[in-house]
Protein backbone atom coordinates (compact mmCIF):
# COMPACT_ATOMS: atom_id res chain seq x y z
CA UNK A 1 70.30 8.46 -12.48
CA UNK A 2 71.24 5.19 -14.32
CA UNK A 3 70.30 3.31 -11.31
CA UNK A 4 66.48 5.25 -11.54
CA UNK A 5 66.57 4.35 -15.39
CA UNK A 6 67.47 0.93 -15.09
CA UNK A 7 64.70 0.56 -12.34
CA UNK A 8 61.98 2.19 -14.63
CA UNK A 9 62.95 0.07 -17.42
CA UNK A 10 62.82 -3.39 -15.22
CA UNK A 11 59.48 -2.17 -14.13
CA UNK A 12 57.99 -2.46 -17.84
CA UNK A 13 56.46 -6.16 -18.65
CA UNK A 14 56.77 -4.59 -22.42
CA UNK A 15 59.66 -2.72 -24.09
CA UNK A 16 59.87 0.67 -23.65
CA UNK A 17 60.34 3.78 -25.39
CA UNK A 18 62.91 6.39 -23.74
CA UNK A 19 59.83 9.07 -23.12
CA UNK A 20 58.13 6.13 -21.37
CA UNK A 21 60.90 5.58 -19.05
CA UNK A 22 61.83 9.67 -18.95
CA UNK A 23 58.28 9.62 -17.76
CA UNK A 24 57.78 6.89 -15.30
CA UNK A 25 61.65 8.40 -13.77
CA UNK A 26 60.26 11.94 -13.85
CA UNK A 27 57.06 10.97 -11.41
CA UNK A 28 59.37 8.96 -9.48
CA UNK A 29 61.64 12.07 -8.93
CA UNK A 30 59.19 14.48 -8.77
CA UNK A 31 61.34 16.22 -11.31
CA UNK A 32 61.32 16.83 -14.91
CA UNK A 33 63.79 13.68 -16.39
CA UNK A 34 65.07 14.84 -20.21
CA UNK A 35 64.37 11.60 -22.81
CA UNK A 36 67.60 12.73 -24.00
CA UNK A 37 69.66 11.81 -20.86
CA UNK A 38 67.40 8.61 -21.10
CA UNK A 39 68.69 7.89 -24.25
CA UNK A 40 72.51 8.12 -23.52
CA UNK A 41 72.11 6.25 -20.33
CA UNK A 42 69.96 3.24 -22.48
CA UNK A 43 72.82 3.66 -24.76
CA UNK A 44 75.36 2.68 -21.98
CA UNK A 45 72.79 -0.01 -21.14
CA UNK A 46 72.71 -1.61 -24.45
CA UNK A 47 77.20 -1.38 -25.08
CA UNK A 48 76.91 -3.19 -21.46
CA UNK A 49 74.50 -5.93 -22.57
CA UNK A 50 72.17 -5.20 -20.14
CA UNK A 51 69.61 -3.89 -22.21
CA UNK A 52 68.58 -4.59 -25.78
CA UNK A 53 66.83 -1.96 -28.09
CA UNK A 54 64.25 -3.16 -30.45
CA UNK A 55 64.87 -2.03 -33.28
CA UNK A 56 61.19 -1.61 -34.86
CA UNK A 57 59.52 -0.08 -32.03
CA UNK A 58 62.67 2.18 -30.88
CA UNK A 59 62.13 1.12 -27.81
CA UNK A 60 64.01 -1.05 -24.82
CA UNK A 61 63.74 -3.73 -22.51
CA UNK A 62 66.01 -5.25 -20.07
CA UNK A 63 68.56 -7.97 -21.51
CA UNK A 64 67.25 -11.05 -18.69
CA UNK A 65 70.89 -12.99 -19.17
CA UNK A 66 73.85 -10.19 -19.98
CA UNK A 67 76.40 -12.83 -19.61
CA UNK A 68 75.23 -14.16 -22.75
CA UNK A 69 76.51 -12.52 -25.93
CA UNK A 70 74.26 -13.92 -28.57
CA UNK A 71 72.77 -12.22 -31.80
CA UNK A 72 69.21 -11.95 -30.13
CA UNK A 73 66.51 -12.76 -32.22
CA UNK A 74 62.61 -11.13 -31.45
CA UNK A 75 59.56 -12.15 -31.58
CA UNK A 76 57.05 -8.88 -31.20
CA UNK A 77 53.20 -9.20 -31.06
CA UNK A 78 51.53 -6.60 -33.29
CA UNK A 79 48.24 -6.52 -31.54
CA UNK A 80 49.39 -6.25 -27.47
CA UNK A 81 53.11 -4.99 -27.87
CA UNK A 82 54.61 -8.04 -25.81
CA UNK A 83 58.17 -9.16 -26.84
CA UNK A 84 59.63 -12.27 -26.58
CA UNK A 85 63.69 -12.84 -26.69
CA UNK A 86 65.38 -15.87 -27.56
CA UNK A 87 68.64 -16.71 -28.83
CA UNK A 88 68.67 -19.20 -31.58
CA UNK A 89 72.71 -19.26 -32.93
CA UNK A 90 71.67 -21.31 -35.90
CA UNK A 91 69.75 -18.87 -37.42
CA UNK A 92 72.11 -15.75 -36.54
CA UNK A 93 75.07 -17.50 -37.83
CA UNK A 94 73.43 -17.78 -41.17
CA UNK A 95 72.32 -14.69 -41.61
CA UNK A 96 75.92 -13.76 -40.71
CA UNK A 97 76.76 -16.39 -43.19
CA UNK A 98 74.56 -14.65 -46.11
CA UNK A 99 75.73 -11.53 -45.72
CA UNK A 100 79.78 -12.54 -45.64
CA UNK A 101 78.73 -14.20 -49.11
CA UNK A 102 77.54 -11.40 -50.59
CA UNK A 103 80.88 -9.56 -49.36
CA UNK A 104 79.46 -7.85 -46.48
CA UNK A 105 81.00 -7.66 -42.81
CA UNK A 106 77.94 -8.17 -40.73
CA UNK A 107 78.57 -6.15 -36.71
CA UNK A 108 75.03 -6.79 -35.44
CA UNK A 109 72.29 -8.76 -36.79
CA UNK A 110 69.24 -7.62 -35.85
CA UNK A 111 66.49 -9.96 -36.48
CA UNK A 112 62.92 -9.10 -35.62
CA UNK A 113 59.63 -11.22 -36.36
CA UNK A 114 56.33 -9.46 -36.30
CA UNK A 115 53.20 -11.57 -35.73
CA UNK A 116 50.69 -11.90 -33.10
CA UNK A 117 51.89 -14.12 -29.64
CA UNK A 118 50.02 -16.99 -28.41
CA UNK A 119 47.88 -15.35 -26.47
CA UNK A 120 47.12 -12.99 -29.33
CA UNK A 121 46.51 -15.57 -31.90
C-alpha cells in the first residue's frame, strides 16, 4: 500500500490532497482506498523526508532530494496550483532566529509564499 501511495503521489506534477491520491490508488486497485489510510501512510512519508505537506493547501508532494534536511521554503501559484520548493538556509535560520528572540523554541518552520509563478504572471 505505501508503495501504491508513493506511486500516486510521484505521478502528480502538483501537490496533492490525500482524497486525490485515495482516488487515483483506488482506480488503480480497482478497490475502494480510505483517505484515512492515505493520510497515515503520507504521515510516514513526511517523518521519512520523502514527502513534504504544504501546509496551506493540506496537500502533498514528493520531497525531490530526502537526503537533504533543510527548512523548505514554498513558493505556490494561486491561479494554476503549481509549487515550487527550494531551500534557502538564510532565510530559515532567521526566522528560527526571530522566534528564539522572542523566547520561542521553533521545531519546524514552515514558510509558504503565495503569488502567481512565472508562467502565471
Amino acid at each position: 500500500m505505501r508503495a501504491a501511495v508513493f506511486d500516486a503521489l510521484a505521478a502528480f506534477e502538483r501537490p496533492a490532497s490525500a482524497y486525490d491520491i485515495a482516488e487515483a490508488v483506488s482506480k488503480a486497485q480497482d478497490r475502494r482506498v480510505a483517505a484515512n489510510s492515505v493520510y497515515r501512510i503520507l504521515d510516514l512519508f513526511t517523518a521519512a523526508n520523502v514527502a513534504r505537506r504544504i501546509e496551506s493547501e493540506n496537500a502533498y508532494m514528493v520531497n525531490r532530494h530526502p537526503e537533504c534536511l533543510h527548512d523548505c521554503i514554498f513558493l505556490v501559484c494561486d491561479n494554476c496550483g503549481g509549487t515550487t520548493h527550494l531551500d534557502d538556509d538564510r532565510l530559515a535560520d532567521g526566522v528560527r532566529a526571530a522566534a528564539k528572540q522572542q523566547g520561542f523554541n521553533p521545531e519546524r518552520p514552515v514558510i509558504e509564499v503565495r503569488g502567481l509563478c512565472a508562467e502565471c504572471g
